[in-house]
C-alpha atoms as a PDB file:
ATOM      1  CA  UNK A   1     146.182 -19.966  75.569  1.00  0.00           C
ATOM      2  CA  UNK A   2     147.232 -21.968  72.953  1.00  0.00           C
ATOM      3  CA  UNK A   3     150.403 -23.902  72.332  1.00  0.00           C
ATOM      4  CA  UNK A   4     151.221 -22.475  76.007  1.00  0.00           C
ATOM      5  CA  UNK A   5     152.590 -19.647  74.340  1.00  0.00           C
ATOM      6  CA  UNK A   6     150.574 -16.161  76.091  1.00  0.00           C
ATOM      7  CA  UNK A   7     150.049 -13.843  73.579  1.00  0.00           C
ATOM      8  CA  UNK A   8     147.956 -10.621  72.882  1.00  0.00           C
ATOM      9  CA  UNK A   9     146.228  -9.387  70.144  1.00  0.00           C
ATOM     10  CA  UNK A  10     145.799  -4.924  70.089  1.00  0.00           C
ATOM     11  CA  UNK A  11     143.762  -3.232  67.516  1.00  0.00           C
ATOM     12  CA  UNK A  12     142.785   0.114  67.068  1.00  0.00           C
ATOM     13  CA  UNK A  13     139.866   0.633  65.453  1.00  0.00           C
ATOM     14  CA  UNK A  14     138.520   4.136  63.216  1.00  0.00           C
ATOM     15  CA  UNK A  15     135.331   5.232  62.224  1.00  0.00           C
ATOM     16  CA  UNK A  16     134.605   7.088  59.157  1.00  0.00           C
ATOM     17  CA  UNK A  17     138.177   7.219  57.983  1.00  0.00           C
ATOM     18  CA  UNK A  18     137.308   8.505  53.998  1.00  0.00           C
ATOM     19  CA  UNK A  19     141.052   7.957  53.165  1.00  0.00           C
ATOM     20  CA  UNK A  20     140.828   4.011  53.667  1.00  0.00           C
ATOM     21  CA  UNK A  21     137.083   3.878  52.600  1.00  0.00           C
ATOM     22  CA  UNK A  22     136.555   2.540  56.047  1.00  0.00           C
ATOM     23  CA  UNK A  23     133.401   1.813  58.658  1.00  0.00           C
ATOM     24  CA  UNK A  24     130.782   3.900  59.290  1.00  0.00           C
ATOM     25  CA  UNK A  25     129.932   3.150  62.747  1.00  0.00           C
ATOM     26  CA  UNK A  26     130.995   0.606  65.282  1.00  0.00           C
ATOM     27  CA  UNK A  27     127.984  -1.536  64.616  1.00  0.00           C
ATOM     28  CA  UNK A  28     129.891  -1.911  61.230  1.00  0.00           C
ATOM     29  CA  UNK A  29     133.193  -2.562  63.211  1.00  0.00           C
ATOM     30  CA  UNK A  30     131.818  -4.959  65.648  1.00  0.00           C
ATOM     31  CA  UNK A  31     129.857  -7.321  62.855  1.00  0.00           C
ATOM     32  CA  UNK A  32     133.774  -7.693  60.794  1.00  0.00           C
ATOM     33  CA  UNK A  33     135.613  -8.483  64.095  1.00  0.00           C
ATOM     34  CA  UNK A  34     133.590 -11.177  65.482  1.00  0.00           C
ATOM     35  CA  UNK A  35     134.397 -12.728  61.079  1.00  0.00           C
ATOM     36  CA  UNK A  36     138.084 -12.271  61.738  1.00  0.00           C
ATOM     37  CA  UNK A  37     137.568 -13.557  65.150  1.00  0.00           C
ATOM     38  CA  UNK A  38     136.203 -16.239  64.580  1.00  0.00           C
ATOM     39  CA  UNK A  39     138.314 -17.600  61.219  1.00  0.00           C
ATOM     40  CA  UNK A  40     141.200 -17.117  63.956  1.00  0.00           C
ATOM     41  CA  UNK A  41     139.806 -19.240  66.516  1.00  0.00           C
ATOM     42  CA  UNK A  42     139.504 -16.476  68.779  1.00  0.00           C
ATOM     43  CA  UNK A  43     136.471 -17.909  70.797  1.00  0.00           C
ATOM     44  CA  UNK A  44     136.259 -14.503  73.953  1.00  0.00           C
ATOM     45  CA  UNK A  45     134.606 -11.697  71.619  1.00  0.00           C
ATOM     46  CA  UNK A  46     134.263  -8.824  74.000  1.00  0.00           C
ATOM     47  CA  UNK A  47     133.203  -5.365  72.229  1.00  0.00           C
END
């Protein structure tokens, strides 16, 4: 918790969307979420 302020953070997540151009596989999603995860500060990266 930061600032004391309890907060939570829910994505959903879709493979091989064509109409965004999106990720393959969850290998794909799992590699970008620990980036944004980590330039958040988000330090817990469960998958």
């Amino acid at each position: 918790m930061i600032n004391n302020i309890q907060a939570y953070l829910i994505n959903i997540y879709f493979i091989n969307d064509k109409s965004v151009n999106g990720s393959k596989s969850k290998v794909e999603w799992i590699g970008a979420i620990k980036v944004v995860k980590n330039y958040l500060g988000i330090k817990k990266i469960t998958s």
